[in-house]
N, C-alpha and C. Protein backbone atom coordinates (compact mmCIF):
# COMPACT_ATOMS: atom_id res chain seq x y z
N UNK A 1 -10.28 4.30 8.11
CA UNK A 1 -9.22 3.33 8.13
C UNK A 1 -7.92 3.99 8.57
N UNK A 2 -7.32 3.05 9.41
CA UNK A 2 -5.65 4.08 9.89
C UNK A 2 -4.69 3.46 8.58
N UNK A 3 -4.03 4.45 8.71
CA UNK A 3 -2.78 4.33 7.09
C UNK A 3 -2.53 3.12 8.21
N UNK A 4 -1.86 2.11 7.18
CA UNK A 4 -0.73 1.25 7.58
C UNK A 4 0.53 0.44 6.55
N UNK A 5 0.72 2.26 5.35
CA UNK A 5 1.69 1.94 4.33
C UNK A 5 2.61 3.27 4.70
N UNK A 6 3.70 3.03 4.75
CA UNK A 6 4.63 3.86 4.32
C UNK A 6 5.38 4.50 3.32
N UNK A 7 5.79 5.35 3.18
CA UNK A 7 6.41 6.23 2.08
C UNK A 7 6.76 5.04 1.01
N UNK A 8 7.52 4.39 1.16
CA UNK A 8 8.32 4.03 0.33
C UNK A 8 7.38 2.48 -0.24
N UNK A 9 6.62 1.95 0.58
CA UNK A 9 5.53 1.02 -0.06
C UNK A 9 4.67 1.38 -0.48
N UNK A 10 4.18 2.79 -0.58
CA UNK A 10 3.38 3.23 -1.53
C UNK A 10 3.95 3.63 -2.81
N UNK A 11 5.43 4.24 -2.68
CA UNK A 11 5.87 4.24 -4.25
C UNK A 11 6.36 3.17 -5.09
N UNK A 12 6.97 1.89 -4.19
CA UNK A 12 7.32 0.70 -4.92
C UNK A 12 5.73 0.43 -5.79
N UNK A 13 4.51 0.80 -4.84
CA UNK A 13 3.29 0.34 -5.34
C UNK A 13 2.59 0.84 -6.84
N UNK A 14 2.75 2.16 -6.53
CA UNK A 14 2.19 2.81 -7.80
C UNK A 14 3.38 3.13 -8.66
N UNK A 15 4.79 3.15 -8.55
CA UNK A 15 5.78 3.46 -9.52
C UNK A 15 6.17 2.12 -10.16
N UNK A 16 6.70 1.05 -9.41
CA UNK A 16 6.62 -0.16 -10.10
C UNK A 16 5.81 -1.58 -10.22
N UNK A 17 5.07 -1.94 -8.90
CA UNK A 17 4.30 -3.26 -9.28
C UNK A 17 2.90 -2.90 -10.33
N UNK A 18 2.27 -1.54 -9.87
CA UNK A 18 1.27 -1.66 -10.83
C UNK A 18 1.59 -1.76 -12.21
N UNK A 19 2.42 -0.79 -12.67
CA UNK A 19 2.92 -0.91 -14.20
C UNK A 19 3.53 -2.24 -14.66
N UNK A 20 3.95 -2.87 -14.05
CA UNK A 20 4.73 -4.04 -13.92
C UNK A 20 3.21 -4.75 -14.55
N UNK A 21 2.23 -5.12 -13.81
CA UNK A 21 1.39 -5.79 -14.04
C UNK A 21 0.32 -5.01 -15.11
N UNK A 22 0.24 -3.85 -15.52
CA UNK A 22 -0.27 -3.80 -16.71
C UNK A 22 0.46 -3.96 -17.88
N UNK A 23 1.75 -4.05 -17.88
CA UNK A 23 2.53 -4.65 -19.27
C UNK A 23 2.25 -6.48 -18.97
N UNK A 24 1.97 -6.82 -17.89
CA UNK A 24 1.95 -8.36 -17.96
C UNK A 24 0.61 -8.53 -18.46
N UNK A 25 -0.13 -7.96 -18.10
CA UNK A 25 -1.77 -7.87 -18.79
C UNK A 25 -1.55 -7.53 -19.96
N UNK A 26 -0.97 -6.45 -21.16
CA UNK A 26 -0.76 -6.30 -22.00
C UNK A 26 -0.25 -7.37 -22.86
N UNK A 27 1.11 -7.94 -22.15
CA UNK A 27 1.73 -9.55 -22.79
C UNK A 27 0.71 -10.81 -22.69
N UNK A 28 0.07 -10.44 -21.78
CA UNK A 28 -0.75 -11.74 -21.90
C UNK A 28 -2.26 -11.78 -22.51
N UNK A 29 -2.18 -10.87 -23.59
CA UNK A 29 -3.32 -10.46 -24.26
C UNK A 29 -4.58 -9.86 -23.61
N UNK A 30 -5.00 -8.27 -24.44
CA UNK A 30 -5.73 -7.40 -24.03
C UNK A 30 -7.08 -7.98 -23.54
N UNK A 31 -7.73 -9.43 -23.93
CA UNK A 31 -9.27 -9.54 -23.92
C UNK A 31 -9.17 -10.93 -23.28
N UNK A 32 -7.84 -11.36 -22.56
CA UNK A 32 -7.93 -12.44 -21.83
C UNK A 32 -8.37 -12.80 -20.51
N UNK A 33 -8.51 -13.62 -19.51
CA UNK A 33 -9.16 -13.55 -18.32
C UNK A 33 -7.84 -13.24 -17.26
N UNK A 34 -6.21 -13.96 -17.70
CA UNK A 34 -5.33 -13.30 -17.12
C UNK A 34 -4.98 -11.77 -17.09
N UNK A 35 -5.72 -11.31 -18.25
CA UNK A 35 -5.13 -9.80 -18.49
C UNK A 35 -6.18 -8.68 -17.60
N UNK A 36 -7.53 -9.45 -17.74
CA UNK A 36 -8.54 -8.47 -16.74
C UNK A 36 -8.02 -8.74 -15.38
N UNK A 37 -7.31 -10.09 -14.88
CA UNK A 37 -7.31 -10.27 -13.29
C UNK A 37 -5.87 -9.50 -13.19
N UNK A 38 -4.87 -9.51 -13.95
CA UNK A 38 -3.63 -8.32 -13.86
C UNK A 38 -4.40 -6.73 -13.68
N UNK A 39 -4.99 -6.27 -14.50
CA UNK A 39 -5.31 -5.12 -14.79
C UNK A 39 -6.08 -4.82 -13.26
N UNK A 40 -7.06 -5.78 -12.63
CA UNK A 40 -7.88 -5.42 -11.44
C UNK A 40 -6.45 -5.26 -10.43
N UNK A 41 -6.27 -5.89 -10.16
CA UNK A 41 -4.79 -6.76 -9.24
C UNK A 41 -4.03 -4.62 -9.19
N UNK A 42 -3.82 -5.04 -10.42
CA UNK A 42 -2.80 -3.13 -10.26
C UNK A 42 -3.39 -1.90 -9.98
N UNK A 43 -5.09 -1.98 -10.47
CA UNK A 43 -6.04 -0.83 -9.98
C UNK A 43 -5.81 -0.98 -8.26
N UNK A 44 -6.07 -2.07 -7.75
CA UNK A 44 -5.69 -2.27 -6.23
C UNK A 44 -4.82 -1.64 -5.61
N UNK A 45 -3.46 -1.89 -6.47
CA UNK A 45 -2.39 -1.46 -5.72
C UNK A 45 -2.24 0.23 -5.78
N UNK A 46 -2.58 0.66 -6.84
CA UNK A 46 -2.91 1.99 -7.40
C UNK A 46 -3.94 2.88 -6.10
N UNK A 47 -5.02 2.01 -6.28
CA UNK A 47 -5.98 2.84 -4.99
C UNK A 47 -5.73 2.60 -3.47
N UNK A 48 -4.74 1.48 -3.25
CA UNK A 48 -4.47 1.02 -1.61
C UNK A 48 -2.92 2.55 -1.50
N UNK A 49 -2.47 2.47 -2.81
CA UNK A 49 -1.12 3.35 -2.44
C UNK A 49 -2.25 4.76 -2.13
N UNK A 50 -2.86 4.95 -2.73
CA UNK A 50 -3.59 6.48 -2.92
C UNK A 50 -4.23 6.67 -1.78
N UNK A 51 -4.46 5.70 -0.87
CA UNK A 51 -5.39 5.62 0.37
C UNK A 51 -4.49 5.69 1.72
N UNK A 52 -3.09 4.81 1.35
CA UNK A 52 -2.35 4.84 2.51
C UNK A 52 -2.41 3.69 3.06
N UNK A 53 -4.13 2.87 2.88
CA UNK A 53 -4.22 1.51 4.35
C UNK A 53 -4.52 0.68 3.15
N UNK A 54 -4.19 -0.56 3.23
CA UNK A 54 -3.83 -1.89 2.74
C UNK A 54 -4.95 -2.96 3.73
N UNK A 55 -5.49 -3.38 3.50
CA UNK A 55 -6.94 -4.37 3.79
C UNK A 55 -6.27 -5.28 4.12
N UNK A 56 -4.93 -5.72 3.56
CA UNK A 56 -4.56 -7.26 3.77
C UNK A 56 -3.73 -7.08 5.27
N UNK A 57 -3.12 -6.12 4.91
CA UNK A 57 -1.99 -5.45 6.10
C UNK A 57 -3.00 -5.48 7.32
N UNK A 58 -3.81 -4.63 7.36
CA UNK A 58 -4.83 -4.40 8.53
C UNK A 58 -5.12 -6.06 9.02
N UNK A 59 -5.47 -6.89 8.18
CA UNK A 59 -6.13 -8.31 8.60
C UNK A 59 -5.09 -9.29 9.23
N UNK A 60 -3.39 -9.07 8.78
CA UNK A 60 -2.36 -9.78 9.57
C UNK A 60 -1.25 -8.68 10.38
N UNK A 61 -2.20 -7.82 10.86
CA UNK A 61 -1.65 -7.06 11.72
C UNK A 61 0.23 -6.31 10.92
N UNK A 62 0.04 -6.21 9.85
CA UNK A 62 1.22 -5.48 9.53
C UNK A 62 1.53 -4.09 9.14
N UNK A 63 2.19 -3.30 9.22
CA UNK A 63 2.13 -1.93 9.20
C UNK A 63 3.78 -1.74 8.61
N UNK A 64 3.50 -1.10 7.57
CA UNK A 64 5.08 -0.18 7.07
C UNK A 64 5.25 1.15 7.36
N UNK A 65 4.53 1.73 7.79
CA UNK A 65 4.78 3.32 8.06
C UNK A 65 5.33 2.95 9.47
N UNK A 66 5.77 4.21 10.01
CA UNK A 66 6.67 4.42 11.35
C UNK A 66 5.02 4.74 12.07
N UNK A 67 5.53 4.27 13.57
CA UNK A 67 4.56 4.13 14.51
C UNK A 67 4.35 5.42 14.85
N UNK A 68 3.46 6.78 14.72
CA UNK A 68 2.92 7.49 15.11
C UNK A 68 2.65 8.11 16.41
N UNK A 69 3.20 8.81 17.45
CA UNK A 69 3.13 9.10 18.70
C UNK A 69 1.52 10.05 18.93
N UNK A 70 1.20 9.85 19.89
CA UNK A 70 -0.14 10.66 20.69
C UNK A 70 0.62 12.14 20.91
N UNK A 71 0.10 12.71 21.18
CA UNK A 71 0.38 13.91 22.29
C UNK A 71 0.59 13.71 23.26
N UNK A 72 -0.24 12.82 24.09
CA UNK A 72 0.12 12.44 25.65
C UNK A 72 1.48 11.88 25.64
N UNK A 73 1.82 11.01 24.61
CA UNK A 73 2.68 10.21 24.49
C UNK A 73 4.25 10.90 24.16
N UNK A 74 3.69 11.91 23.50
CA UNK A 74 5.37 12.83 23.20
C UNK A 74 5.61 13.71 24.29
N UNK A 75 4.35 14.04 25.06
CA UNK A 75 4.71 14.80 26.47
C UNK A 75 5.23 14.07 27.55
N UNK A 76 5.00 12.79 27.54
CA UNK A 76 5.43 11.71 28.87
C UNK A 76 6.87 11.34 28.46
N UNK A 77 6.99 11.18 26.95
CA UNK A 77 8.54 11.26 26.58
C UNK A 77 9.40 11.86 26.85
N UNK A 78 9.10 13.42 27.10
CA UNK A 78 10.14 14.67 27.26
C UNK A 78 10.02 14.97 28.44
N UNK A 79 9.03 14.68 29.44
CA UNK A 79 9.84 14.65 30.94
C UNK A 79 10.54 14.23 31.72
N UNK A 80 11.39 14.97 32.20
CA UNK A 80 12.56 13.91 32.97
C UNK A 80 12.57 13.18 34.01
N UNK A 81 12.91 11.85 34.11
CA UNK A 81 12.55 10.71 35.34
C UNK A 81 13.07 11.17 36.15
């Protein structure tokens, strides 16, 4: 899979939405069906940050990391027209 998260959407991911949603799983009681679909929901965000690529991102073509140059591509850059 190609990354298509960047620095800073992977830490909003694992520093605040996951925790975010295991205290909402917590508030909304430990053995409830909202609290298992919170708890899955933040393992997600937890393993998509740890991976870099986002499944949903890939499927509507969106990308947060900076666009990545080739080699060919940084050599055709630095010659002069």
């Amino acid at each position: 899979m190609k990354k298509n998260m960047g620095t800073t959407d992977r830490r909003l991911r694992t520093l605040l939405v996951a925790p975010a949603l295991v205290v909402g799983g917590v508030l909304a009681g430990p053995t409830g069906g909202l609290s298992i679909a919170l708890y899955a929901v933040a393992a997600v965000m937890v393993g998509t940050s740890a991976v870099g690529s986002c499944p949903l991102y890939s499927i509507f073509g969106l990308r947060t990391c900076p666009v990545q140059q080739t080699a060919a591509e940084d050599v055709a850059t630095a010659l002069p027209r």
